[in-house]
C-alpha atoms as a PDB file:
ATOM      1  CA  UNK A   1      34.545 -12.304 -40.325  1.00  0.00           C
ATOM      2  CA  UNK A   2      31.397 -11.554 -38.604  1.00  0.00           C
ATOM      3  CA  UNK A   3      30.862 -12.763 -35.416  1.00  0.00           C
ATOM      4  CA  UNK A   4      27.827 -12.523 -32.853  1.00  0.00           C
ATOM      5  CA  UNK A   5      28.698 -13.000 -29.006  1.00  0.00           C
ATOM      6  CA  UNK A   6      25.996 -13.271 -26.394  1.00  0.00           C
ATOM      7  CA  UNK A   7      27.109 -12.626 -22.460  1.00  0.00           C
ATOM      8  CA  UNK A   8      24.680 -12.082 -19.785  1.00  0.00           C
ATOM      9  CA  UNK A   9      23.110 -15.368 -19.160  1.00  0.00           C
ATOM     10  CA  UNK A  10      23.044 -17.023 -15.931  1.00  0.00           C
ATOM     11  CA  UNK A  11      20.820 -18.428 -12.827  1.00  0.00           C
ATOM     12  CA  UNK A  12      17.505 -16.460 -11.526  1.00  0.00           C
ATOM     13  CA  UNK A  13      15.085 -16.949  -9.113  1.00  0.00           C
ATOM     14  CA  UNK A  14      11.576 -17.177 -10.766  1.00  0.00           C
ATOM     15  CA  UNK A  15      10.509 -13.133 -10.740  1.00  0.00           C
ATOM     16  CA  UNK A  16      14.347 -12.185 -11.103  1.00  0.00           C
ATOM     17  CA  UNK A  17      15.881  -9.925 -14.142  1.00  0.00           C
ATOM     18  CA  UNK A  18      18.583 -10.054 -15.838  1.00  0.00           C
ATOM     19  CA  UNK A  19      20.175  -8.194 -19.430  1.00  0.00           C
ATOM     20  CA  UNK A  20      21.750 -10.170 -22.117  1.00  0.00           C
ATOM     21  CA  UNK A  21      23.873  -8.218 -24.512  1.00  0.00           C
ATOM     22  CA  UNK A  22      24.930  -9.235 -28.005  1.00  0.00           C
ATOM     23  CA  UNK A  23      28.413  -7.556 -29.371  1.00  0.00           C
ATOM     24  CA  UNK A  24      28.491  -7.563 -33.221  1.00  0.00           C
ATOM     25  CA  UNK A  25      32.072  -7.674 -34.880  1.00  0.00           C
ATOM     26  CA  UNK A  26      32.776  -7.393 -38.478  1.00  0.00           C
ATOM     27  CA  UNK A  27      29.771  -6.578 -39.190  1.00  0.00           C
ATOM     28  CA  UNK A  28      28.192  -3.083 -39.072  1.00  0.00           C
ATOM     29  CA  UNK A  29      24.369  -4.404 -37.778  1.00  0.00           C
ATOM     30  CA  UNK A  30      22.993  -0.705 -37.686  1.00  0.00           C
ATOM     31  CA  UNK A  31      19.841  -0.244 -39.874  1.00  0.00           C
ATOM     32  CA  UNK A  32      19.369  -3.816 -39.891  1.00  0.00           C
ATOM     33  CA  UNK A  33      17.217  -6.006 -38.145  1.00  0.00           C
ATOM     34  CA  UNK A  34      18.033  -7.945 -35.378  1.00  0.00           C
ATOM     35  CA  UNK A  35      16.377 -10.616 -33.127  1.00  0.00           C
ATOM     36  CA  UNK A  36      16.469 -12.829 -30.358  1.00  0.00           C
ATOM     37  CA  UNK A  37      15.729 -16.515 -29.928  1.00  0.00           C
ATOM     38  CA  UNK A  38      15.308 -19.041 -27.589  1.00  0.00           C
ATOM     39  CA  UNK A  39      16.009 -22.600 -27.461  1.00  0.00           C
ATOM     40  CA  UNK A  40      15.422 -25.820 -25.428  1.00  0.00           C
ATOM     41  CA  UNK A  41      16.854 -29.371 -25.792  1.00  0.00           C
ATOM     42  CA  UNK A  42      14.310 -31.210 -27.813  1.00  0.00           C
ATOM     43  CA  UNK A  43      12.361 -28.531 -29.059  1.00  0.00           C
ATOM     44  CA  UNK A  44      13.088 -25.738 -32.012  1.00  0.00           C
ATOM     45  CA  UNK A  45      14.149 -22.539 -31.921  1.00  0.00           C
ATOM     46  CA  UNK A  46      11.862 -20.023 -31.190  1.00  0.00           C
ATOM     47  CA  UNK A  47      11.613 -15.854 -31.558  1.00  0.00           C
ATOM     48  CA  UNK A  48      11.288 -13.818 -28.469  1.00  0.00           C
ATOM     49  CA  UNK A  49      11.858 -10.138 -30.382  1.00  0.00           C
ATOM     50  CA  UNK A  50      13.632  -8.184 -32.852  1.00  0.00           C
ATOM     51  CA  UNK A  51      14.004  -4.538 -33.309  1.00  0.00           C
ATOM     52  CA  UNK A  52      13.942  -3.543 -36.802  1.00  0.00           C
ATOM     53  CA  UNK A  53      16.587  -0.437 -38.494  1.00  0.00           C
ATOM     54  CA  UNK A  54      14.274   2.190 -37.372  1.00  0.00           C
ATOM     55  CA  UNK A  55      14.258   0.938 -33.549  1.00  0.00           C
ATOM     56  CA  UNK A  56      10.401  -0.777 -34.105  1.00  0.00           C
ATOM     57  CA  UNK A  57      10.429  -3.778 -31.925  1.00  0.00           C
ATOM     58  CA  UNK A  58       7.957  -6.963 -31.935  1.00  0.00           C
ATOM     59  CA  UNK A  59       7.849 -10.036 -29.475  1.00  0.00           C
ATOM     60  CA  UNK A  60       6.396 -12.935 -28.878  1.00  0.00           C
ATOM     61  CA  UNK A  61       3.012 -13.240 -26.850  1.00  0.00           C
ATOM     62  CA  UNK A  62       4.676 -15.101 -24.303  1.00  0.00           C
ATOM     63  CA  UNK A  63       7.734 -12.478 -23.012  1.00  0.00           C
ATOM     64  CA  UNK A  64       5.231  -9.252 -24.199  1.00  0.00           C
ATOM     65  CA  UNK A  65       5.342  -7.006 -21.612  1.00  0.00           C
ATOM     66  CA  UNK A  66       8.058  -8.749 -19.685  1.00  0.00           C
ATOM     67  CA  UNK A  67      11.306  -8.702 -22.357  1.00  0.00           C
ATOM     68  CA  UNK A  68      12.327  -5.618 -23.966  1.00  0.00           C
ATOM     69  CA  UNK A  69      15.158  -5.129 -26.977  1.00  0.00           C
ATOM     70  CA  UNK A  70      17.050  -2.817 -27.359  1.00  0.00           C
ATOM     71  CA  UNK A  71      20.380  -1.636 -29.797  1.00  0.00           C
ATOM     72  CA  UNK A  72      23.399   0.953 -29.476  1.00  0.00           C
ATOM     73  CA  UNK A  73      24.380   1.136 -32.697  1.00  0.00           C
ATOM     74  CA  UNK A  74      27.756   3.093 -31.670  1.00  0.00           C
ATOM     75  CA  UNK A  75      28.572   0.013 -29.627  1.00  0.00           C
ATOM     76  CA  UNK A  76      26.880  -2.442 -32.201  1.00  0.00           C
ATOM     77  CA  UNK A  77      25.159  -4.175 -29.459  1.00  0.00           C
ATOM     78  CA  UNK A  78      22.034  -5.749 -29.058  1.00  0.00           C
ATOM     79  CA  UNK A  79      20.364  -5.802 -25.769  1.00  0.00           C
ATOM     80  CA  UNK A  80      17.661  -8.192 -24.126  1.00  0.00           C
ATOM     81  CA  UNK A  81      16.189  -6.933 -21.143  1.00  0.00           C
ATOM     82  CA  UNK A  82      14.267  -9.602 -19.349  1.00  0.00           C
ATOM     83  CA  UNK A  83      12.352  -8.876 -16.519  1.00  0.00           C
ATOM     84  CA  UNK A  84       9.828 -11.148 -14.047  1.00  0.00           C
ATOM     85  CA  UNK A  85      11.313 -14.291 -15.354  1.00  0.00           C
ATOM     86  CA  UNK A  86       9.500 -17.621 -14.977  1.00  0.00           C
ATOM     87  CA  UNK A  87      10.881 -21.511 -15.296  1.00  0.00           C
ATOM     88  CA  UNK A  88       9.726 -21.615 -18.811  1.00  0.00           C
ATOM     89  CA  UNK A  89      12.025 -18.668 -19.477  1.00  0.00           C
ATOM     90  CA  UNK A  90      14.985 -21.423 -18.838  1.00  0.00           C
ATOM     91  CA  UNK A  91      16.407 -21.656 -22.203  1.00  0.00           C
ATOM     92  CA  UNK A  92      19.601 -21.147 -24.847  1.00  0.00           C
ATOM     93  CA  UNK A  93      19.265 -17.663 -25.750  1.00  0.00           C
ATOM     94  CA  UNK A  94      20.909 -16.658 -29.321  1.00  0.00           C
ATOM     95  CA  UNK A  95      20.886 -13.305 -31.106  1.00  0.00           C
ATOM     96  CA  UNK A  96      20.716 -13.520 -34.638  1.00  0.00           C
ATOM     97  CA  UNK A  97      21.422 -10.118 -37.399  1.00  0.00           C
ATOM     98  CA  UNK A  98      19.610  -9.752 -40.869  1.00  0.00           C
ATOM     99  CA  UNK A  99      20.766  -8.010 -43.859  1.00  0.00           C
ATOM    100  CA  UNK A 100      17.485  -6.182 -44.087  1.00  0.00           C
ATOM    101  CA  UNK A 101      15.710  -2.981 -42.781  1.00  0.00           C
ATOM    102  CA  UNK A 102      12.619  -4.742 -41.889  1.00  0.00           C
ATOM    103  CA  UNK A 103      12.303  -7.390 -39.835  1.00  0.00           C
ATOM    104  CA  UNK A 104       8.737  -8.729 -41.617  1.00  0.00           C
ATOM    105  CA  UNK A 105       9.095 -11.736 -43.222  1.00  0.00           C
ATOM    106  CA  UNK A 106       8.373 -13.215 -40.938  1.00  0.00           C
ATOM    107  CA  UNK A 107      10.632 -11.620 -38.162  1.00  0.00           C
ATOM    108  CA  UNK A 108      10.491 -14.767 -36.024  1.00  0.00           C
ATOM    109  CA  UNK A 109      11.500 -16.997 -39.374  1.00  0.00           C
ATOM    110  CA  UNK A 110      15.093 -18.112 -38.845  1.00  0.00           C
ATOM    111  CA  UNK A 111      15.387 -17.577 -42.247  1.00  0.00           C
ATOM    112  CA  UNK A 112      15.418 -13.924 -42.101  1.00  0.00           C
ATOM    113  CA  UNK A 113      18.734 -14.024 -40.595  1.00  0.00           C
ATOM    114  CA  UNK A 114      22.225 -14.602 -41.522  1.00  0.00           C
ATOM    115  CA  UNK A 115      24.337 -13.984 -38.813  1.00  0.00           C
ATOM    116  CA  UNK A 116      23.744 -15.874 -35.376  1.00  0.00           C
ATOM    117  CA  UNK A 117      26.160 -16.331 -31.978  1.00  0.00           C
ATOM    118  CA  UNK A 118      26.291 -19.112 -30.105  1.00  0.00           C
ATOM    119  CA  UNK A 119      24.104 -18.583 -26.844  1.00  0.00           C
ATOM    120  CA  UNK A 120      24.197 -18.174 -23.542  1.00  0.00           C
ATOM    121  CA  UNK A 121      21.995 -20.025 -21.291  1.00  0.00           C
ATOM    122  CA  UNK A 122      19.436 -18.421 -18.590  1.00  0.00           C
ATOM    123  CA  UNK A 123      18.228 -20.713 -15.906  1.00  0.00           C
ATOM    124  CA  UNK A 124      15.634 -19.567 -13.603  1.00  0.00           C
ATOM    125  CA  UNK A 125      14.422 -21.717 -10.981  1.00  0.00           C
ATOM    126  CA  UNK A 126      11.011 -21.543  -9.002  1.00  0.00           C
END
């Protein structure tokens, strides 16, 4: 059965980093794409990046330059770096696996996935 599991979440001072990680299981994710999302209570789900078979990566205006993706394929794990956080960072992060190459489609459509975890949460506090 596949099965996504975020870890890494937690509390951060506004300018603070900190590394989510996604472990795939029964599964094999490599060559496929992958992506990660975001969500707050009230409002829908939105894409912060993927990283495509190939290791291509795309993100959102609003993390570029601060959030980088990342994947070990010989630990099937998916990795969101996250770096000079802000308030509006504060939100459910979830990663999500395709059952394509490509992440076009669009890759922030969560339609493009079928595999998702169940978060982990990221506060950070001004």
């Amino acid at each position: 059965q596949e099965q996504l599991v975020e870890s890494g979440g937690g509390s951060v001072q506004a300018g603070g980093s900190l590394t989510l990680s996604c472990v795939v299981s029964g599964y094999t994710s490599n060559g496929y794409c992958m992506g990660w999302f975001r969500q707050t209570p009230g409002k829908e789900r939105e894409g912060v990046g993927a990283i495509d078979g190939d290791g291509s990566t795309i993100y959102a205006d609003s993390v570029k330059g601060r959030f980088t993706t990342s994947r070990d394929n010989a630990k099937n794990t998916l990795y969101l770096e996250m770096n000079m956080l802000k308030p509006e960072d504060t939100a459910m992060y979830y990663c999500a696996a395709g059952t394509t190459s490509d992440c076009s489609g669009p890759w922030s459509g969560k339609e493009k996935y079928n595999y998702w975890g169940e978060g982990t949460q990221v506060t950070v506090s001004s």
